[in-house]
C-alpha atoms as a PDB file:
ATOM      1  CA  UNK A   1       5.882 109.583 122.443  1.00  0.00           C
ATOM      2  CA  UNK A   2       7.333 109.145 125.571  1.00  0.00           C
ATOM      3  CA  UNK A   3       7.137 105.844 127.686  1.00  0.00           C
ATOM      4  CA  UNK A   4       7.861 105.480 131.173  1.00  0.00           C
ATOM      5  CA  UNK A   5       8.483 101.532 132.361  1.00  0.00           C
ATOM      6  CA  UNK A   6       6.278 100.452 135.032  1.00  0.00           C
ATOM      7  CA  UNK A   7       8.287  99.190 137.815  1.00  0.00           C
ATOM      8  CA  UNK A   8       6.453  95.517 137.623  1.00  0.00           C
ATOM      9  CA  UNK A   9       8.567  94.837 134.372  1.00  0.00           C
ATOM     10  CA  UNK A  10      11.692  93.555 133.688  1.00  0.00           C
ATOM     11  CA  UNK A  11      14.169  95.541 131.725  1.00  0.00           C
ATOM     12  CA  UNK A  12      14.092  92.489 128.601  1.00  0.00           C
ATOM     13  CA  UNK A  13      10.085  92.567 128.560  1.00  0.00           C
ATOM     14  CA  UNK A  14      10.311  96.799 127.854  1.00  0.00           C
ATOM     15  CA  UNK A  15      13.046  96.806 125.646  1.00  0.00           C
ATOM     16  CA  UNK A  16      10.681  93.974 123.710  1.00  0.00           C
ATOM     17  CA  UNK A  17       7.365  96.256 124.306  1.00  0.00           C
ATOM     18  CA  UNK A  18       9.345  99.400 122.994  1.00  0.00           C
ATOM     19  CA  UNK A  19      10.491  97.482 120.049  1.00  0.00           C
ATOM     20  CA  UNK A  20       6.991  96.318 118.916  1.00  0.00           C
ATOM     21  CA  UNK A  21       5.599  99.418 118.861  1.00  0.00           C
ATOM     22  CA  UNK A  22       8.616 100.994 117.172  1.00  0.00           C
ATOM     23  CA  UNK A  23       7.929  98.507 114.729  1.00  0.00           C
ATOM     24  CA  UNK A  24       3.603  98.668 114.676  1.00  0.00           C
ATOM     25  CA  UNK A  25       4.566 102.575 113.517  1.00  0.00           C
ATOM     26  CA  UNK A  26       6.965 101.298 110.986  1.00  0.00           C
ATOM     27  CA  UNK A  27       4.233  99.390 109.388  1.00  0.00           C
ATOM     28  CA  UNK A  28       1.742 101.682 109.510  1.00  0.00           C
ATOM     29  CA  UNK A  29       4.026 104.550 107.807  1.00  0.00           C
ATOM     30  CA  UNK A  30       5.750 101.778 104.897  1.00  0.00           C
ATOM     31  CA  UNK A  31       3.786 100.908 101.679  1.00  0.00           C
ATOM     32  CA  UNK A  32       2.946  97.043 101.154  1.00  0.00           C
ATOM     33  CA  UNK A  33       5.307  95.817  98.709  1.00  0.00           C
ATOM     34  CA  UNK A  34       3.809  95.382  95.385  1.00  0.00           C
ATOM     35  CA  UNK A  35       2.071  92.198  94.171  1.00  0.00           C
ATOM     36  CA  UNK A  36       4.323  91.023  91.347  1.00  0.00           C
ATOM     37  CA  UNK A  37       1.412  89.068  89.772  1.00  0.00           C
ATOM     38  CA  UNK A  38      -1.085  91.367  89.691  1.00  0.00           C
ATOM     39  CA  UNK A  39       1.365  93.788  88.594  1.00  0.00           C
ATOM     40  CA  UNK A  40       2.006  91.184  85.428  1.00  0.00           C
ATOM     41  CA  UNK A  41      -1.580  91.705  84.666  1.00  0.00           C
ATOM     42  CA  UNK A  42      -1.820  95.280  84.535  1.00  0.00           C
ATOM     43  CA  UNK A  43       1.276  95.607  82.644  1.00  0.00           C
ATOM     44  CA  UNK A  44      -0.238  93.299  79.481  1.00  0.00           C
ATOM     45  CA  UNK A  45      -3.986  95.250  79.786  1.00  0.00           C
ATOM     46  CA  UNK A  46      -2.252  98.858  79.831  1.00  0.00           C
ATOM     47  CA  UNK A  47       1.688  98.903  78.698  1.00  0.00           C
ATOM     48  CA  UNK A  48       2.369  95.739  76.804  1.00  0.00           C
ATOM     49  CA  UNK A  49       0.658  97.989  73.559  1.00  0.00           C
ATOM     50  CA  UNK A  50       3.565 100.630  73.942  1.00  0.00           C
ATOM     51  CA  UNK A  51       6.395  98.820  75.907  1.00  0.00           C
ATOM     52  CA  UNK A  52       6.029  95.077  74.701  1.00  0.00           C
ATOM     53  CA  UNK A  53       4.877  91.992  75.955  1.00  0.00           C
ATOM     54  CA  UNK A  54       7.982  91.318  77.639  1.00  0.00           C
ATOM     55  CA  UNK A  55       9.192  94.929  78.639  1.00  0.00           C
ATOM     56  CA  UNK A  56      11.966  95.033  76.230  1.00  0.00           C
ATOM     57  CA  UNK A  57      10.518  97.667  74.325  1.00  0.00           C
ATOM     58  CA  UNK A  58       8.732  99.103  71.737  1.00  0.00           C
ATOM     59  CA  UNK A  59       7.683 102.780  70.869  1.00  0.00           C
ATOM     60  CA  UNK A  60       7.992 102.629  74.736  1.00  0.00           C
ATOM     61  CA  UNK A  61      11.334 102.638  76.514  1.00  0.00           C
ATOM     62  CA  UNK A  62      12.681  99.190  77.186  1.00  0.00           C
ATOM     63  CA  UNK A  63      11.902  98.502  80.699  1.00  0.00           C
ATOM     64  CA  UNK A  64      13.731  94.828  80.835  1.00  0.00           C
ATOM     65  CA  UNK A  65      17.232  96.847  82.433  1.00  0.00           C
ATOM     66  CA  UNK A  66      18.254  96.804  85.797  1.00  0.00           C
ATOM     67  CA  UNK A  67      18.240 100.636  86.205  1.00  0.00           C
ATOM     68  CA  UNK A  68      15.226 102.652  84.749  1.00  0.00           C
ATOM     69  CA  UNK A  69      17.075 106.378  83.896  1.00  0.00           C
ATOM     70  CA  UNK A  70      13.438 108.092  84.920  1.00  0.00           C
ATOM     71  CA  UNK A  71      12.772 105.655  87.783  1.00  0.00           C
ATOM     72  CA  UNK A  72      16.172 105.268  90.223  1.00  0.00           C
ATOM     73  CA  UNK A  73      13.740 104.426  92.960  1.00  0.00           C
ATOM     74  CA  UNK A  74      10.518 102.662  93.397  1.00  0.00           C
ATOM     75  CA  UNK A  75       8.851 105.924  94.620  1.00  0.00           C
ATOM     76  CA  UNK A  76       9.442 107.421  91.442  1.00  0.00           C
ATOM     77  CA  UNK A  77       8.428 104.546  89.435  1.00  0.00           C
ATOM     78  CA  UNK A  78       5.181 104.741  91.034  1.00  0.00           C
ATOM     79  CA  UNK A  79       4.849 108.496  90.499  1.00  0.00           C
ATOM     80  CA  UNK A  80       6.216 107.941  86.690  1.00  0.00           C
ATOM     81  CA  UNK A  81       3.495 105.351  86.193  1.00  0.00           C
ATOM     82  CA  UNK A  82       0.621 107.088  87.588  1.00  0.00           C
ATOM     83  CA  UNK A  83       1.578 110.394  86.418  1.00  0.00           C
ATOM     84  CA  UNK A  84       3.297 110.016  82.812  1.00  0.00           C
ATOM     85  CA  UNK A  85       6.436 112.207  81.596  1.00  0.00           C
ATOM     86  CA  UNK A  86       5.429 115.379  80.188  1.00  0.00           C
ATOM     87  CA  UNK A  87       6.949 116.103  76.778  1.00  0.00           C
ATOM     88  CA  UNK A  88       6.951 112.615  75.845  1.00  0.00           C
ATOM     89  CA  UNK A  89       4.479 109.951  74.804  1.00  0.00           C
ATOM     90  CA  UNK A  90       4.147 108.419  78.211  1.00  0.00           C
ATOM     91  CA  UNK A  91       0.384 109.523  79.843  1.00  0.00           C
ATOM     92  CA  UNK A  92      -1.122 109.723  83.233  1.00  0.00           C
ATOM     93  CA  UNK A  93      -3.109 106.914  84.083  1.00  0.00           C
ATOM     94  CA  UNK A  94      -6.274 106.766  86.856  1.00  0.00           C
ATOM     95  CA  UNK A  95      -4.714 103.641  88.719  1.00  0.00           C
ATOM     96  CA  UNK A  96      -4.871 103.535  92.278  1.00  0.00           C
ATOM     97  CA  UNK A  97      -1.439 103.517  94.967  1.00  0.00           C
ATOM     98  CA  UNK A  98      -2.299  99.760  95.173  1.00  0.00           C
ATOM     99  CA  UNK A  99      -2.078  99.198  91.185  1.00  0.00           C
ATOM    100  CA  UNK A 100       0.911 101.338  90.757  1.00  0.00           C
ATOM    101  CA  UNK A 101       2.565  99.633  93.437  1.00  0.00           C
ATOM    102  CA  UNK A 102       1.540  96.507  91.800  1.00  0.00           C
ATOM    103  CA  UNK A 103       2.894  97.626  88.193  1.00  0.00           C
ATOM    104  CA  UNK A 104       5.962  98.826  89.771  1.00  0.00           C
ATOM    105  CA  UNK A 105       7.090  95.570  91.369  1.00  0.00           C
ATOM    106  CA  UNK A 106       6.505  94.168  87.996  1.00  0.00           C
ATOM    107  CA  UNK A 107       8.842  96.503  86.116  1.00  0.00           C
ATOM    108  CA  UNK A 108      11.318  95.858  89.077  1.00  0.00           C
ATOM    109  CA  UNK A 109      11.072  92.161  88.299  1.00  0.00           C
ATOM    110  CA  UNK A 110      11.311  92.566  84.401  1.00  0.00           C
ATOM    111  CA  UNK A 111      14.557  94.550  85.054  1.00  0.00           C
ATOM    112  CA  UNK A 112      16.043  91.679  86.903  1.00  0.00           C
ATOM    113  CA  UNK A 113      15.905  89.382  83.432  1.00  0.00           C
ATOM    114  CA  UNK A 114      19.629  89.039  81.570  1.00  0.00           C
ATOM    115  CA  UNK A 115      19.752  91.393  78.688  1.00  0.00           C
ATOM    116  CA  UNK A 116      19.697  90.327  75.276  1.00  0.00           C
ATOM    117  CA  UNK A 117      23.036  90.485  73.325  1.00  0.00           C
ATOM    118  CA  UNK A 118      22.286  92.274  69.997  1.00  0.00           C
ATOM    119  CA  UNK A 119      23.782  91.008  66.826  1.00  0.00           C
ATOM    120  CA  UNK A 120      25.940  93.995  65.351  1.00  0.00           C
ATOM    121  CA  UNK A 121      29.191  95.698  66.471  1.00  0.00           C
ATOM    122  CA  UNK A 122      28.448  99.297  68.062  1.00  0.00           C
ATOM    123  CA  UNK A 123      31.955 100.640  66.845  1.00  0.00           C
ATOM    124  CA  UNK A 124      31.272  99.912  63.231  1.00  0.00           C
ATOM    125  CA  UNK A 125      28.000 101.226  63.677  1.00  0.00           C
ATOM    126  CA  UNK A 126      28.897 104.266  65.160  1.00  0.00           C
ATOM    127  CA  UNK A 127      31.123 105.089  61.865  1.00  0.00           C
ATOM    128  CA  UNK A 128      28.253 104.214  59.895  1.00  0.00           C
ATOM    129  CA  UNK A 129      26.315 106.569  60.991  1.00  0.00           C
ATOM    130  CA  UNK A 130      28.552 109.514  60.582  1.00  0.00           C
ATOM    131  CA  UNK A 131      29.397 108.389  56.785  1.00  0.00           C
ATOM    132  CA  UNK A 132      27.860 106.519  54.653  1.00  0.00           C
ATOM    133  CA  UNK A 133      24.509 106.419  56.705  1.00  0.00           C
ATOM    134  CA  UNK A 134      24.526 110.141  57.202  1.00  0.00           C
ATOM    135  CA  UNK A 135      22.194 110.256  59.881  1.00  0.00           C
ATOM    136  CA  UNK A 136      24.059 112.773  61.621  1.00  0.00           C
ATOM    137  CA  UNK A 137      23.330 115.073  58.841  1.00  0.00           C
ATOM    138  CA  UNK A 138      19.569 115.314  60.624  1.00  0.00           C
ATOM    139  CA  UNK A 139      20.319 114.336  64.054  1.00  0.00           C
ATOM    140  CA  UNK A 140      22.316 114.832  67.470  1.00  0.00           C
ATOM    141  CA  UNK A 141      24.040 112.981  69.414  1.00  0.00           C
ATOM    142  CA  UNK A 142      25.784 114.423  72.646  1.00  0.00           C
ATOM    143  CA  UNK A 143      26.870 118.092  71.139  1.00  0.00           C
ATOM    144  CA  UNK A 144      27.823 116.799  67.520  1.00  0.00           C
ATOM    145  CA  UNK A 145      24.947 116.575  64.429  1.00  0.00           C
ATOM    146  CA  UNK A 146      21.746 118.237  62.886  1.00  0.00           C
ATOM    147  CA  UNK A 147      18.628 119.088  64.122  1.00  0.00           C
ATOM    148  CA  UNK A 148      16.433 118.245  61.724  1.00  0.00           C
ATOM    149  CA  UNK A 149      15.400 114.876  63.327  1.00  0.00           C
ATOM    150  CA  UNK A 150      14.619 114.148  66.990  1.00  0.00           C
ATOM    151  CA  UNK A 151      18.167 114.364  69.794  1.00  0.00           C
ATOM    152  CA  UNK A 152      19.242 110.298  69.831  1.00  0.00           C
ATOM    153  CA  UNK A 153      21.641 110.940  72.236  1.00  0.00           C
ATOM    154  CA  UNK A 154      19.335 108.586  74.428  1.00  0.00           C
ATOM    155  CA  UNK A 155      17.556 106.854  71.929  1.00  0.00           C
ATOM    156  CA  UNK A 156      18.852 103.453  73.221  1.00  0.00           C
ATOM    157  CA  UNK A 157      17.474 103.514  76.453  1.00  0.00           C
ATOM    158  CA  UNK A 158      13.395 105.305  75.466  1.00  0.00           C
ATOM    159  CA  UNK A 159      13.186 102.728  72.225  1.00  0.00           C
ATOM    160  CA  UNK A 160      13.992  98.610  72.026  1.00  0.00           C
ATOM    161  CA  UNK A 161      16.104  97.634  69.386  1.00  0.00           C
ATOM    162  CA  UNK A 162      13.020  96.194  67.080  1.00  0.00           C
ATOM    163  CA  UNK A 163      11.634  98.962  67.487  1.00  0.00           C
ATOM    164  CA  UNK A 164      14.992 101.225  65.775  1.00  0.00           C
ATOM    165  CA  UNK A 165      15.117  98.654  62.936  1.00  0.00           C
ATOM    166  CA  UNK A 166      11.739  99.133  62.083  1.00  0.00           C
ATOM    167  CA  UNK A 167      11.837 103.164  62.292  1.00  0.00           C
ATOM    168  CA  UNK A 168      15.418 102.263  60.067  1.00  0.00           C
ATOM    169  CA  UNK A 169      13.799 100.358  57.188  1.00  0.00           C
ATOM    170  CA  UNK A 170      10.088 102.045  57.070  1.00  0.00           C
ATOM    171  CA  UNK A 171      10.347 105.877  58.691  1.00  0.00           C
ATOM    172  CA  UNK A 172       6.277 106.294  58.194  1.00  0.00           C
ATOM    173  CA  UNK A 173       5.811 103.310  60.569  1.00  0.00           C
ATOM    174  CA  UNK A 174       7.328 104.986  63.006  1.00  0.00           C
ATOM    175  CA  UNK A 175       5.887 108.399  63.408  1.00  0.00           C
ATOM    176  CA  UNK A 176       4.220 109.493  66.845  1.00  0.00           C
ATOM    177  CA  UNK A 177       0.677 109.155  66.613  1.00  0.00           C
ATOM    178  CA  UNK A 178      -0.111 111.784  68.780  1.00  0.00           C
ATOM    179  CA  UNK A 179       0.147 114.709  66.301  1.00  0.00           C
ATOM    180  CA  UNK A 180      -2.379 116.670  66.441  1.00  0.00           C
ATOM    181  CA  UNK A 181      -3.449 119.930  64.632  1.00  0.00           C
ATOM    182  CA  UNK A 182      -3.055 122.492  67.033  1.00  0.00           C
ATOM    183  CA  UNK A 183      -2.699 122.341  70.281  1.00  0.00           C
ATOM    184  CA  UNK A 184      -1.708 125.230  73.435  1.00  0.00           C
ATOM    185  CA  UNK A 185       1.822 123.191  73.898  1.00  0.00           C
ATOM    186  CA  UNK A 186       3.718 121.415  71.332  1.00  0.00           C
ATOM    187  CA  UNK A 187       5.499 118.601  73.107  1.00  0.00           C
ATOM    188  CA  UNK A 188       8.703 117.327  71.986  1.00  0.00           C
ATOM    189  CA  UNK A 189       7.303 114.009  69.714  1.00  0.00           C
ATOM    190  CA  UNK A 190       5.053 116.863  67.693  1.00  0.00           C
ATOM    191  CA  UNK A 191       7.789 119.146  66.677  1.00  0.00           C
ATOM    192  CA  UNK A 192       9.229 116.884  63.666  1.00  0.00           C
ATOM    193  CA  UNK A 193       6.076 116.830  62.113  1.00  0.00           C
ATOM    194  CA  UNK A 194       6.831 117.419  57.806  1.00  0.00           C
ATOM    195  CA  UNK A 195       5.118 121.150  56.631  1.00  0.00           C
ATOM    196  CA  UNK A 196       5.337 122.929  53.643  1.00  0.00           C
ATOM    197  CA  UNK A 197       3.644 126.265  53.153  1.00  0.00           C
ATOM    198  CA  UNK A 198       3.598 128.585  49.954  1.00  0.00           C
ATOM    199  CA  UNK A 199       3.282 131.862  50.891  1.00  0.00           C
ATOM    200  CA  UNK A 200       1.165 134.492  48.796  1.00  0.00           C
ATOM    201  CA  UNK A 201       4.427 135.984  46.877  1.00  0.00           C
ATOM    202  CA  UNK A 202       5.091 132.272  45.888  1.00  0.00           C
ATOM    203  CA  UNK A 203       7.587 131.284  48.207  1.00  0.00           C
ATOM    204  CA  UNK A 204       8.004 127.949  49.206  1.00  0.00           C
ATOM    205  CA  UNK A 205       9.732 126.078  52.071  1.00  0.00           C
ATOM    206  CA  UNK A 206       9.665 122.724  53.330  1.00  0.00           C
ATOM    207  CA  UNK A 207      10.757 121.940  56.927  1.00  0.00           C
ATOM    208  CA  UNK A 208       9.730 120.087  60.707  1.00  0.00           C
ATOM    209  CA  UNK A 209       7.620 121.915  62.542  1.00  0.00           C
ATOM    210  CA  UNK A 210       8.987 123.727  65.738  1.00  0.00           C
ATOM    211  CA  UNK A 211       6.226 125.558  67.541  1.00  0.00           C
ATOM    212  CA  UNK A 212       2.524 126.837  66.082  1.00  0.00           C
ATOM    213  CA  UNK A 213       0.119 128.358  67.436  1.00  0.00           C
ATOM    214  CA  UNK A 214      -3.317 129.589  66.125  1.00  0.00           C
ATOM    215  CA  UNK A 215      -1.915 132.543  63.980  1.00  0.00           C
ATOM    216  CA  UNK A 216       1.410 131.482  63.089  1.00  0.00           C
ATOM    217  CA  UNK A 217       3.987 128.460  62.820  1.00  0.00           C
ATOM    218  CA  UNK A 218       7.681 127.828  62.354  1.00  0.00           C
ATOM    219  CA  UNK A 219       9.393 125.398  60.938  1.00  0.00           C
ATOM    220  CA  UNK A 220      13.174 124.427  60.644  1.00  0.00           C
ATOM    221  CA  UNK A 221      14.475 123.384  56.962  1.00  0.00           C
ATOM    222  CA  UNK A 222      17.520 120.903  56.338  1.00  0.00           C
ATOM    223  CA  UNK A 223      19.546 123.892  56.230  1.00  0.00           C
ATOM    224  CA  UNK A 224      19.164 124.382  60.145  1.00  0.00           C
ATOM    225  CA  UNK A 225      17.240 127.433  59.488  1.00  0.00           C
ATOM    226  CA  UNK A 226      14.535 128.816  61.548  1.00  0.00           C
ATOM    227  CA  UNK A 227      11.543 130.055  59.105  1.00  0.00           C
ATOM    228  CA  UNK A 228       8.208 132.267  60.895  1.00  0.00           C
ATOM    229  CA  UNK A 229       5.529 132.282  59.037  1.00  0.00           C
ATOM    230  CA  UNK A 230       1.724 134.460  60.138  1.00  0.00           C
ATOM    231  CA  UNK A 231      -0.620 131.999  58.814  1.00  0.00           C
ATOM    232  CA  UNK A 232      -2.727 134.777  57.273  1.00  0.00           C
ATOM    233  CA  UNK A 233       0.527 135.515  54.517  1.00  0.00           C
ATOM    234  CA  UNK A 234       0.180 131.860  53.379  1.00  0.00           C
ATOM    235  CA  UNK A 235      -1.290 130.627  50.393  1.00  0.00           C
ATOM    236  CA  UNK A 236      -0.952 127.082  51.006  1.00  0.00           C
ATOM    237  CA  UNK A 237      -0.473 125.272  54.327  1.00  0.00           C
ATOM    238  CA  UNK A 238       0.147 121.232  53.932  1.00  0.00           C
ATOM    239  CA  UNK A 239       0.885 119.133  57.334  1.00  0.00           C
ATOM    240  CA  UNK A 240       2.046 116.047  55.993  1.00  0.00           C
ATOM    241  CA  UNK A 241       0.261 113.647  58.768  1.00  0.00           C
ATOM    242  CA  UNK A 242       1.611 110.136  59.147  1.00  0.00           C
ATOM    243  CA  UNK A 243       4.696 111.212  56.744  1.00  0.00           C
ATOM    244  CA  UNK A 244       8.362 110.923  57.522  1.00  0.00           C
ATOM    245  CA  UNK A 245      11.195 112.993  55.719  1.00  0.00           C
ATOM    246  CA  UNK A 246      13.556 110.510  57.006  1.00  0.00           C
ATOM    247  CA  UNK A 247      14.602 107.777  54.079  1.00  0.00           C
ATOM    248  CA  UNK A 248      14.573 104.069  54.139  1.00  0.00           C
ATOM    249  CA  UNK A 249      17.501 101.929  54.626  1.00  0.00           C
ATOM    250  CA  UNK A 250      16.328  98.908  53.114  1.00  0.00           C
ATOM    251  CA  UNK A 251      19.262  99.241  50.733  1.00  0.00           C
ATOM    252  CA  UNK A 252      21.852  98.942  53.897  1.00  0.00           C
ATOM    253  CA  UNK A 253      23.220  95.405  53.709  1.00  0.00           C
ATOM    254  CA  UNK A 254      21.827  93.163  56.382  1.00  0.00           C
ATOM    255  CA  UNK A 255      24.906  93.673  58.540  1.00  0.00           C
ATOM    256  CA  UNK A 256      25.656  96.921  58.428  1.00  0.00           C
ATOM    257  CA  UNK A 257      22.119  97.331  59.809  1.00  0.00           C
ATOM    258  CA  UNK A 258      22.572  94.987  62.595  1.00  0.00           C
ATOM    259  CA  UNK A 259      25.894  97.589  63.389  1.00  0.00           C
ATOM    260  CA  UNK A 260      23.747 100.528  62.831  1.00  0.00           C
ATOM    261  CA  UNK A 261      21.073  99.486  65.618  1.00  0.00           C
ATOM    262  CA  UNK A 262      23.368  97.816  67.631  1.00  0.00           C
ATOM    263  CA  UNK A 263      25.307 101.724  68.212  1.00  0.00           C
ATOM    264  CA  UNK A 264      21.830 103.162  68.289  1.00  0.00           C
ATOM    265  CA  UNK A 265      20.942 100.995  71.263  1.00  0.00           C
ATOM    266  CA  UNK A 266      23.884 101.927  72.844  1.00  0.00           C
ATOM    267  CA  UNK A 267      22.972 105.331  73.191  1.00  0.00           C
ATOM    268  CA  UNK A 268      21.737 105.690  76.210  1.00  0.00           C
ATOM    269  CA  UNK A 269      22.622 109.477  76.972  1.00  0.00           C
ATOM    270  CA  UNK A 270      26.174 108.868  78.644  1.00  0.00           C
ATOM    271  CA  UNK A 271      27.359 110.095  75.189  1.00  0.00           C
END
């Protein structure tokens, strides 16, 4: 746009007409910022279930920290919250720019909260998981451990630290419940569901599932080995819903949990 100053005003007045326009577009061109309140409500209706009450976690990341790993900006919050993250447990949801927006400004505000300082030393927890615990056994973190169990590499910053107790001392409580039986795309929470097949010469093998489709399946035993299997050369096909091969550590004394999920909550894929 182009504006040429008529010569009845002053110099002051244009530079003042020039800037309130400049600053009309502005408007026009920048979302509202978010209504914290409203936002508060959403979040207890639809992510409170998953995330908490107070953002700090659950089976849903912990959202209480000043710097969301998914989310750097509040453009991408939005798009994260309307949108979901494919491959994880986080849907799409139907709310409009103004509820996102809304949502988003509460996140922002939950972040701004002091973190909680967990009981537990990291250090001593970090040993304890190598030895005695012998998690790494069944799972990664950075480019050391199995693959048996889920990568934790970021565990720390997708689950709160309740949330890792409770998956410590009962597994089966802390499956994903969105297993299904078959579906085009395994996503990432699926693939550690417990099989065990038979097939018809008698052979048996017990693993996590890593991809199926609707003629075949293959799993991954504690050995690290891939096994394929067409379903038609199985005698026996058992998908052990709701089940965990992952033991209990109610046995672990009381502090050398509190080290084990205080290093498991440090993990926040800088590792």
């Amino acid at each position: 746009m182009i504006y040429s100053r008529p010569p009845s005003v002053t110099a002051m007045t244009w530079l003042a007409l020039v800037f309130s326009a400049w600053l009309a577009l502005l408007q026009q061109t920048t979302p509202p910022p978010g209504n914290i309140e409203q936002g508060r409500r959403l979040f207890l209706r639809h992510c409170a279930g998953c995330h908490g009450p107070e953002g700090d976690g659950g089976k849903g990341a912990n959202l209480a920290v000043p710097r969301l790993r998914r989310a750097p900006d509040d453009a991408a919050l939005v798009e994260v919250i309307r949108f979901g993250i494919p491959g994880t447990e986080m849907p799409f949801t139907r709310m409009t720019d103004t509820e996102a927006r809304d949502l988003a400004a509460y996140v922002r505000a939950l972040g701004r909260r002091p973190e909680v300082r967990l009981p537990g030393d990291s250090a001593r927890g970090e040993r304890l998981f190598w030895s005695k615990g012998a998690c790494g056994s069944c799972h990664t973190v950075g480019d050391r451990g199995g693959r048996f169990g889920p990568d934790l590499s970021d565990v720390g910053a997708r689950r709160s630290a309740s949330y890792l107790r409770e998956a410590l001392l009962d597994p089966e409580a802390a499956v994903p419940d969105n297993f299904t039986v078959y579906r085009r795309v395994v996503f990432l929470p699926d693939n550690f569901l417990q099989v065990r097949v038979v097939t018809r010469d008698g052979r048996r093998v017990t693993g996590v599932r890593v991809d199926e489709d609707t003629f075949s399946i293959q799993l991954r035993d504690s050995s690290d080995e891939i096994h394929s299997f067409w379903k038609d050369d199985l005698a026996e096909l058992h998908k052990d819903w709701g089940r965990s091969p992952m033991p209990s550590y109610r046995n672990l004394p009381a502090g050398q949990l509190d080290d084990l999920v205080a290093y498991l909550a440090s993990l926040r894929g800088t590792r």
